[in-house]
Every structure is written in C-alpha cells, then in structure tokens.
N, C-alpha and C. Protein backbone atom coordinates (compact mmCIF):
# COMPACT_ATOMS: atom_id res chain seq x y z
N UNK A 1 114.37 46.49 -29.53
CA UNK A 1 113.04 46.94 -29.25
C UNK A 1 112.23 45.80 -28.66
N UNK A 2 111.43 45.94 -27.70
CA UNK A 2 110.88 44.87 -26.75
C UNK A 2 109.59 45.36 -26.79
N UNK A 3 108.78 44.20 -27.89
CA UNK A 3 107.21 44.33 -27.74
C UNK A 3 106.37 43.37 -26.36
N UNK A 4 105.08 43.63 -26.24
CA UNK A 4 104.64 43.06 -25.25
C UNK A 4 103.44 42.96 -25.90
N UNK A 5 102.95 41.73 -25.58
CA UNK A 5 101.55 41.38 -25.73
C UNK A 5 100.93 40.64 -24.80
N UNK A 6 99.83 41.47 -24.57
CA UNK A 6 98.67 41.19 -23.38
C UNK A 6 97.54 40.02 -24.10
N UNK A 7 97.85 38.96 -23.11
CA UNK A 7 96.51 38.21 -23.52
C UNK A 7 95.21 38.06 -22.51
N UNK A 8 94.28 38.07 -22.99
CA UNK A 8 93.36 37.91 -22.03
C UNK A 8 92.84 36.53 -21.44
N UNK A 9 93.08 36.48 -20.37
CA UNK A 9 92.69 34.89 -19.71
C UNK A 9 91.41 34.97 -20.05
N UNK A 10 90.81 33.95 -20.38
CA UNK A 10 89.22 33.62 -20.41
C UNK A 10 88.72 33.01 -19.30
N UNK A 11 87.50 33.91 -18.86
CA UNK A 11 87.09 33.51 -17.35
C UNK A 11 86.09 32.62 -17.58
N UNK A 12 86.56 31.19 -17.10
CA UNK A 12 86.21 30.09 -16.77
C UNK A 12 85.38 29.86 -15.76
N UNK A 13 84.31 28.71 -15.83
CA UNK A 13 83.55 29.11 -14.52
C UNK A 13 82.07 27.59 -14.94
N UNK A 14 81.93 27.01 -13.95
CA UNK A 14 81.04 26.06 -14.13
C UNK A 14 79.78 26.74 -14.41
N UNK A 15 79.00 25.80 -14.44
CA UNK A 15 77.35 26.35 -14.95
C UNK A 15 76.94 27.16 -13.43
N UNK A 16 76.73 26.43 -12.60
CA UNK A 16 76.31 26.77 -10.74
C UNK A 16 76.74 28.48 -10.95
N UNK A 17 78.44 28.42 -11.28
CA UNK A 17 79.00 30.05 -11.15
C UNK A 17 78.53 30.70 -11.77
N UNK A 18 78.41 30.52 -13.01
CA UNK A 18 78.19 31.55 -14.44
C UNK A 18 76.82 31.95 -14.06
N UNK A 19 75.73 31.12 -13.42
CA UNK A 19 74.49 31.35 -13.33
C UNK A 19 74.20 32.10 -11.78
N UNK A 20 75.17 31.92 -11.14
CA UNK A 20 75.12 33.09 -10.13
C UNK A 20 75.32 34.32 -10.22
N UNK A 21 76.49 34.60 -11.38
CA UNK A 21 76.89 35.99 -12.23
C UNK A 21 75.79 36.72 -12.62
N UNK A 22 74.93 35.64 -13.63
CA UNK A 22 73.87 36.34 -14.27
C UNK A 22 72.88 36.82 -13.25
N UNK A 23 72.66 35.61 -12.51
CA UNK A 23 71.58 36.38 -11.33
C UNK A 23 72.24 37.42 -10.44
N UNK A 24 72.84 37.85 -10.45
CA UNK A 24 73.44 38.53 -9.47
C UNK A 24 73.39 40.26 -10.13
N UNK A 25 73.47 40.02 -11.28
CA UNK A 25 73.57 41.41 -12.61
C UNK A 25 71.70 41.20 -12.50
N UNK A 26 71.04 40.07 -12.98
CA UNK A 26 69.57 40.18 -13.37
C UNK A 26 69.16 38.89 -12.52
N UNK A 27 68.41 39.84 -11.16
CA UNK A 27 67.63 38.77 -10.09
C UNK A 27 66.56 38.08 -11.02
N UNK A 28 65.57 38.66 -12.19
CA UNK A 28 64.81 38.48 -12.85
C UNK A 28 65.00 37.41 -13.44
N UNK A 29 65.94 37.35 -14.20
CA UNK A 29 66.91 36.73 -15.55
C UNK A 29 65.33 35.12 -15.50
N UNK A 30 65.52 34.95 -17.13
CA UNK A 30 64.81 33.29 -17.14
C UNK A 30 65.78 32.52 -17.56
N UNK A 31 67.20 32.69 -17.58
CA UNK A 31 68.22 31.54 -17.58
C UNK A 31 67.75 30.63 -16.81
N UNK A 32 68.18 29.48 -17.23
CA UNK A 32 67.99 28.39 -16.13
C UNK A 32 69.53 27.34 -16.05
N UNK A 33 69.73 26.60 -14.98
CA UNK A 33 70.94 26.01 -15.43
C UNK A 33 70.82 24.59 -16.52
N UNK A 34 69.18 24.37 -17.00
CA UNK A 34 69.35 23.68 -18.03
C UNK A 34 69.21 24.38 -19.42
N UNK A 35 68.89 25.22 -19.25
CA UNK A 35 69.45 26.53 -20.52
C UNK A 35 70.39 26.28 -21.20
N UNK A 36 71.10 26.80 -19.92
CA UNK A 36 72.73 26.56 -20.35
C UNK A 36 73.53 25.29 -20.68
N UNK A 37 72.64 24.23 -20.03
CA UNK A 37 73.10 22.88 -20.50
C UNK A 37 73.07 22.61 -21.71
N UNK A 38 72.06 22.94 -22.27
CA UNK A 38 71.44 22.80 -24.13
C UNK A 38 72.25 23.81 -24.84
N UNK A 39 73.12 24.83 -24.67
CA UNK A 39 73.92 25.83 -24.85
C UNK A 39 75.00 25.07 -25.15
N UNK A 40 75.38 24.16 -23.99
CA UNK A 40 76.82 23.20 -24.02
C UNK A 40 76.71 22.29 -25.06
N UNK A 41 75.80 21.69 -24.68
CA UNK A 41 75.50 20.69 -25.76
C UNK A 41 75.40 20.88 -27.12
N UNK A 42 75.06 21.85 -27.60
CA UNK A 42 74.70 22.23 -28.74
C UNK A 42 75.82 22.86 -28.93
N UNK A 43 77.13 22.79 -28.63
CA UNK A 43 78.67 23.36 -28.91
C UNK A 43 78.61 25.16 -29.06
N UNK A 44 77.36 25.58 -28.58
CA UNK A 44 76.89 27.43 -28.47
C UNK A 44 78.22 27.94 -27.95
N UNK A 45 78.64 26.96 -27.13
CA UNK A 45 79.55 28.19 -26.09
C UNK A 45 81.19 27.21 -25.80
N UNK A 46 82.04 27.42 -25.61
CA UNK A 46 83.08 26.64 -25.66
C UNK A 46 83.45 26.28 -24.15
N UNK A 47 83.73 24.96 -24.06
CA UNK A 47 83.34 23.98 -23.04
C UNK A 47 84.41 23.36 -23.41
N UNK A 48 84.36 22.84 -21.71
CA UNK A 48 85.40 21.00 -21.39
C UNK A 48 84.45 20.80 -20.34
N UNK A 49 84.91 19.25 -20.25
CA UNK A 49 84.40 18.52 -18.84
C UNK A 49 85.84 18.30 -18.14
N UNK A 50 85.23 18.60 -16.53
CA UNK A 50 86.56 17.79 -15.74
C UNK A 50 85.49 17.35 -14.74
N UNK A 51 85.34 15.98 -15.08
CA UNK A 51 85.23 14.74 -14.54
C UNK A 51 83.24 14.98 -14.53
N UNK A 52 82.41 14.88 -13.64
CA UNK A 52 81.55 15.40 -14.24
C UNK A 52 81.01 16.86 -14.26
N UNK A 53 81.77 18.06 -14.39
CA UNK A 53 81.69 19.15 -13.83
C UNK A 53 81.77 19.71 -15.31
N UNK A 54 80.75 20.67 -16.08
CA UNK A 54 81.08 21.70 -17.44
C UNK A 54 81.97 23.04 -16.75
N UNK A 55 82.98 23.06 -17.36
CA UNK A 55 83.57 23.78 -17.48
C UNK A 55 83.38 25.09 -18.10
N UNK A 56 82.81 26.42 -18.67
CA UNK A 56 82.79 26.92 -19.35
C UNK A 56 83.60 28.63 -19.65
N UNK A 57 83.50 28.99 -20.85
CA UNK A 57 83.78 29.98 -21.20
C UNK A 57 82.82 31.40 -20.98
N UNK A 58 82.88 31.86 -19.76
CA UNK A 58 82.12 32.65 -19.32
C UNK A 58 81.76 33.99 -20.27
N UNK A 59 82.61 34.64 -20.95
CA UNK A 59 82.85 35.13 -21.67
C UNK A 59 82.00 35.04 -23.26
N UNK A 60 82.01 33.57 -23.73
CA UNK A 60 81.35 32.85 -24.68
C UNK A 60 79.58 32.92 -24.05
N UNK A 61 79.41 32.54 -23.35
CA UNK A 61 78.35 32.69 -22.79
C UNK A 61 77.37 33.59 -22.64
N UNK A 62 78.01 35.20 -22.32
CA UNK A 62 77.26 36.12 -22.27
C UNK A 62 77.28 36.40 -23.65
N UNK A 63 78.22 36.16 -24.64
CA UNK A 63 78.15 36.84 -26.01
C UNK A 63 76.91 36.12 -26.67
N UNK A 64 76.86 34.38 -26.64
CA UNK A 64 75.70 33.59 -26.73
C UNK A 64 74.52 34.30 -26.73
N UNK A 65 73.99 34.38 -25.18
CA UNK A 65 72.83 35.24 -24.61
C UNK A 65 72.94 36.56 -25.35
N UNK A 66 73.64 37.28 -25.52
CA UNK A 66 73.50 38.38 -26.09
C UNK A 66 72.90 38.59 -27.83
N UNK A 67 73.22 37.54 -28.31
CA UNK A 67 73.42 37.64 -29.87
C UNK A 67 71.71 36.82 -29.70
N UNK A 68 70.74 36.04 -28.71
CA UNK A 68 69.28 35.49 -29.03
C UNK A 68 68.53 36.67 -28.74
C-alpha cells in the first residue's frame, strides 16, 4: 500500500514582495514596510536573512495581520 503526503511549500517572499501582495488585494491597506519590519523583529512572523535581504513567511504574515 503506497501512501502519499502532500506538503505545502511556504511562500516565501521579501518585505518589498509581501507588501506588494497586500497592496495589490488592499490599495488602501496602512501596512507599511516598517510595519512589517517591527513584525520581524519582534519574531511575529518567521524569518531568515540572506545577506541583507528579510526573507519571510508570507503565509505567517497574513495570519499575523489577521489575528491584530
């Protein structure tokens, strides 16, 4: 018997991207990309750096925003 399990990639995406997403869903939106910086910082949302670039968990992010 041959099971299969689906994992879901987590969509990754710098601050610049993630904040084009949101504006793009809400032209309005008061995100800002230092919002989201204090988000990182404050370990809100799950992050790496590659080199000086945040990396983030796009995914983590909207759940963030969703749950203030």
């Amino acid at each position: 018997m041959e099971t299969t399990t689906t994992n879901k990639l987590a969509r990754m995406r710098t601050i610049n991207e993630a904040l084009a997403l949101i504006r793009k869903q809400d032209p309005e939106t008061a995100v800002t990309y230092n919002f989201i910086r204090k988000l990182l910082d404050g370990d809100m949302v799950h992050h790496f750096r590659s080199g000086s670039r945040y990396i983030l968990n796009f995914d983590d992010l909207l759940n963030e925003l969703n749950m203030n």
